[in-house]
N, C-alpha and C. Protein backbone atom coordinates (compact mmCIF):
# COMPACT_ATOMS: atom_id res chain seq x y z
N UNK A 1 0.47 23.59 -0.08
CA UNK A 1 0.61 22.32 0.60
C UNK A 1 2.09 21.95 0.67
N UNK A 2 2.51 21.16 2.16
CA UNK A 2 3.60 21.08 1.93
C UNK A 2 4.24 19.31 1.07
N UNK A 3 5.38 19.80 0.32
CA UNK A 3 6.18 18.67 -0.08
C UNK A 3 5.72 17.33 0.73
N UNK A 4 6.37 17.20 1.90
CA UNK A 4 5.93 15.71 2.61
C UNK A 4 4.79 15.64 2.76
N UNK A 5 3.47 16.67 2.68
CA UNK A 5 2.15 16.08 2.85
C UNK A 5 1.79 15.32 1.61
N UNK A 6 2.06 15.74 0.21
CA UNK A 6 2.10 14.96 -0.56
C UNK A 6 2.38 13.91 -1.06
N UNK A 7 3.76 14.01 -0.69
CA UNK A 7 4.05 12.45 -0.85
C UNK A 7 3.71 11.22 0.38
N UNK A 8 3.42 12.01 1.30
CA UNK A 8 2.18 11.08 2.52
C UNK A 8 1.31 10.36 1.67
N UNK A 9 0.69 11.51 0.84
CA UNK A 9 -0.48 11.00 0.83
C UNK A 9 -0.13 9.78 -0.70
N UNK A 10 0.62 10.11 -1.16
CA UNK A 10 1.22 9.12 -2.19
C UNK A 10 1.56 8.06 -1.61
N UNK A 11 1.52 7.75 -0.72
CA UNK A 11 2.23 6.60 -0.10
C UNK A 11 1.34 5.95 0.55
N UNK A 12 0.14 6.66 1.08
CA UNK A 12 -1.02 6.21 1.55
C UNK A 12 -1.96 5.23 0.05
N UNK A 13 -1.91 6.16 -0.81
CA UNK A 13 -2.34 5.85 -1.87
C UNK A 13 -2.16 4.80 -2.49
N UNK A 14 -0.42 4.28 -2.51
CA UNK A 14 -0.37 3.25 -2.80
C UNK A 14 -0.25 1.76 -2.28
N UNK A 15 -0.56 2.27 -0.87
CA UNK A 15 -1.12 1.30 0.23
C UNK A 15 -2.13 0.79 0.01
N UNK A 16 -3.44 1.77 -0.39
CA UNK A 16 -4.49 1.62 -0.48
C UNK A 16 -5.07 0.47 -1.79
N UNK A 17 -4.17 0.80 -2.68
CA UNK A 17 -4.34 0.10 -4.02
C UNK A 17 -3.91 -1.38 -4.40
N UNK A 18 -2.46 -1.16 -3.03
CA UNK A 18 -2.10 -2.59 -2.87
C UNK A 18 -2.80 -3.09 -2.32
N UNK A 19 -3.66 -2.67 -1.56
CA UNK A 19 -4.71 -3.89 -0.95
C UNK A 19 -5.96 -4.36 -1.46
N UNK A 20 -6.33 -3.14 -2.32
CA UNK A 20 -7.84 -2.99 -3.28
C UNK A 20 -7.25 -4.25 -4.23
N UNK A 21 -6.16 -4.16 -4.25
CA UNK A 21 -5.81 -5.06 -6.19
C UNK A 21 -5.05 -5.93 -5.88
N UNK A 22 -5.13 -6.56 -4.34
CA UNK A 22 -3.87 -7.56 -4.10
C UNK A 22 -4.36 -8.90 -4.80
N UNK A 23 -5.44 -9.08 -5.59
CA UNK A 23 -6.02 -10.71 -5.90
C UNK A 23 -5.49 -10.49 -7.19
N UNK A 24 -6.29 -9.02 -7.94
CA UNK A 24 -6.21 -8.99 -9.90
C UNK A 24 -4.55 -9.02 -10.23
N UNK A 25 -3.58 -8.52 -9.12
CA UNK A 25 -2.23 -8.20 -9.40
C UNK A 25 -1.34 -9.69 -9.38
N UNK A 26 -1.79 -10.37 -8.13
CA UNK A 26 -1.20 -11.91 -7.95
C UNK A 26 -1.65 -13.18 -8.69
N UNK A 27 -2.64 -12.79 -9.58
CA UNK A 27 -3.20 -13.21 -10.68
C UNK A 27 -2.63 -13.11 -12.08
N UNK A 28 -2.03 -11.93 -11.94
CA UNK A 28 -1.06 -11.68 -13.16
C UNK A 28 -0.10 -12.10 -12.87
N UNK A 29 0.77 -12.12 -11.81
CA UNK A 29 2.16 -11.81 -11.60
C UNK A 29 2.69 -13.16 -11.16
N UNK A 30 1.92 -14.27 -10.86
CA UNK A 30 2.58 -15.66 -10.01
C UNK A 30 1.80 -16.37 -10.02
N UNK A 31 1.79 -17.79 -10.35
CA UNK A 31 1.30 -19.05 -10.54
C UNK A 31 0.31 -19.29 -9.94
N UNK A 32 -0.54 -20.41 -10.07
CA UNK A 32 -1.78 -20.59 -9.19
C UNK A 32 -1.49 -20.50 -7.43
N UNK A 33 -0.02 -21.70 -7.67
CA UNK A 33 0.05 -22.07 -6.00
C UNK A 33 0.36 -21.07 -5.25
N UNK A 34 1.08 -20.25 -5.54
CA UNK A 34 1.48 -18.59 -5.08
C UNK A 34 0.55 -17.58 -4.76
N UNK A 35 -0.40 -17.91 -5.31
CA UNK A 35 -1.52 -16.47 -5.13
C UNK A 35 -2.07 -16.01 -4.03
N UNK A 36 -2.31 -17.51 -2.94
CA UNK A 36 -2.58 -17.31 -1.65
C UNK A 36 -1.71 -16.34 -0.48
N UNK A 37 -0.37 -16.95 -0.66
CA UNK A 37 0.59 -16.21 0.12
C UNK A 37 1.02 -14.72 -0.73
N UNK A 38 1.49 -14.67 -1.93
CA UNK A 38 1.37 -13.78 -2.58
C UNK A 38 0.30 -12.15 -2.23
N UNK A 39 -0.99 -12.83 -2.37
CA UNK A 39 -1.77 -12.08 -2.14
C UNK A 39 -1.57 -11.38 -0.66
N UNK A 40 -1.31 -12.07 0.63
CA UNK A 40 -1.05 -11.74 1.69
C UNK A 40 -0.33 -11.04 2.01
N UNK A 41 0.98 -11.21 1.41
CA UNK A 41 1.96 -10.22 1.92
C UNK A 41 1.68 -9.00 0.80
N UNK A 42 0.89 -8.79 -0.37
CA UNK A 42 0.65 -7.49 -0.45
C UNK A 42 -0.32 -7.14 -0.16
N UNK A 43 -1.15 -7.41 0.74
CA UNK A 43 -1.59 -6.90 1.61
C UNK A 43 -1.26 -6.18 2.80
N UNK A 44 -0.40 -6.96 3.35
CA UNK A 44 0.11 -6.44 4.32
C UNK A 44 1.11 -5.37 4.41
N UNK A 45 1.97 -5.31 2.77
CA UNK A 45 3.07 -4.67 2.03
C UNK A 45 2.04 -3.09 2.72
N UNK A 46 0.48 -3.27 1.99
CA UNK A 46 -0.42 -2.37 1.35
C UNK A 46 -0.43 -1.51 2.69
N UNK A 47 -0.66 -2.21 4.00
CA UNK A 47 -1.26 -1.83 5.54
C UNK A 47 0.06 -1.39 6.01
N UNK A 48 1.21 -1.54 5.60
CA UNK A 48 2.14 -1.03 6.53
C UNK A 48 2.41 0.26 5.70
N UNK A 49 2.72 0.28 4.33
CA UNK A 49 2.36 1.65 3.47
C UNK A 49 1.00 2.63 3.68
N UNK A 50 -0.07 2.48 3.75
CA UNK A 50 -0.85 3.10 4.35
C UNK A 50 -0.48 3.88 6.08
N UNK A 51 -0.04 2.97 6.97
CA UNK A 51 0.19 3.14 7.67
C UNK A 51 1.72 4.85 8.18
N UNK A 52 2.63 4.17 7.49
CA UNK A 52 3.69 5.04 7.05
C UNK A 52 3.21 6.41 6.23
N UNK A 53 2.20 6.36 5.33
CA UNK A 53 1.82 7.27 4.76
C UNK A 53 1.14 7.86 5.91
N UNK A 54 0.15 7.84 6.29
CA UNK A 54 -0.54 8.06 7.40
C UNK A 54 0.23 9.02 8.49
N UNK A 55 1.32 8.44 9.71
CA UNK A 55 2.41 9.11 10.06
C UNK A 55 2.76 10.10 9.15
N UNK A 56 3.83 10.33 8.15
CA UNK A 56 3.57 11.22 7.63
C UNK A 56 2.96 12.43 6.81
N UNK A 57 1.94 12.13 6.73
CA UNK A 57 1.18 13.56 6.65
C UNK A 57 0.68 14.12 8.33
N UNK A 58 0.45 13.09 9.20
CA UNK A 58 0.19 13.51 10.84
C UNK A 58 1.38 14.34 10.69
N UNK A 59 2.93 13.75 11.13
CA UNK A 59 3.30 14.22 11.72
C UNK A 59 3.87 15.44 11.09
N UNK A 60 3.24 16.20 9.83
CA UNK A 60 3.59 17.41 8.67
C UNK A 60 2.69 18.64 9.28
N UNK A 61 1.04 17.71 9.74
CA UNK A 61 0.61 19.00 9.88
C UNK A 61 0.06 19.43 11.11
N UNK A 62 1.10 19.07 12.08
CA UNK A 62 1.19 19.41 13.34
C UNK A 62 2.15 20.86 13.20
């Protein structure tokens, strides 16, 4: 397997996790009033990492 397919998929991975765990993580990490927006942008952190991961492993195993 090559080098960048891996770390694709590492990157996908941790897209994936930022979005699975964006409530239990902003729960730990920032105050009540924060959790709403908090939570959102790692979400979205999560979808654009997925995304990027994604591209690269495509464009590896062409």
């Amino acid at each position: 397997m090559n080098l960048l397919i891996v770390v694709g998929i590492l990157i996908a991975l941790i897209g994936v996790i930022a979005i699975y765990d964006a409530r239990p993580l902003t729960k730990k990490l920032f105050g009540f009033g924060d959790q709403n927006e908090a939570s959102l942008g790692l979400k979205i952190v999560g979808f654009i990492l997925v995304v990027i991961g994604g591209l690269v492993i495509y464009l590896n195993i062409q």
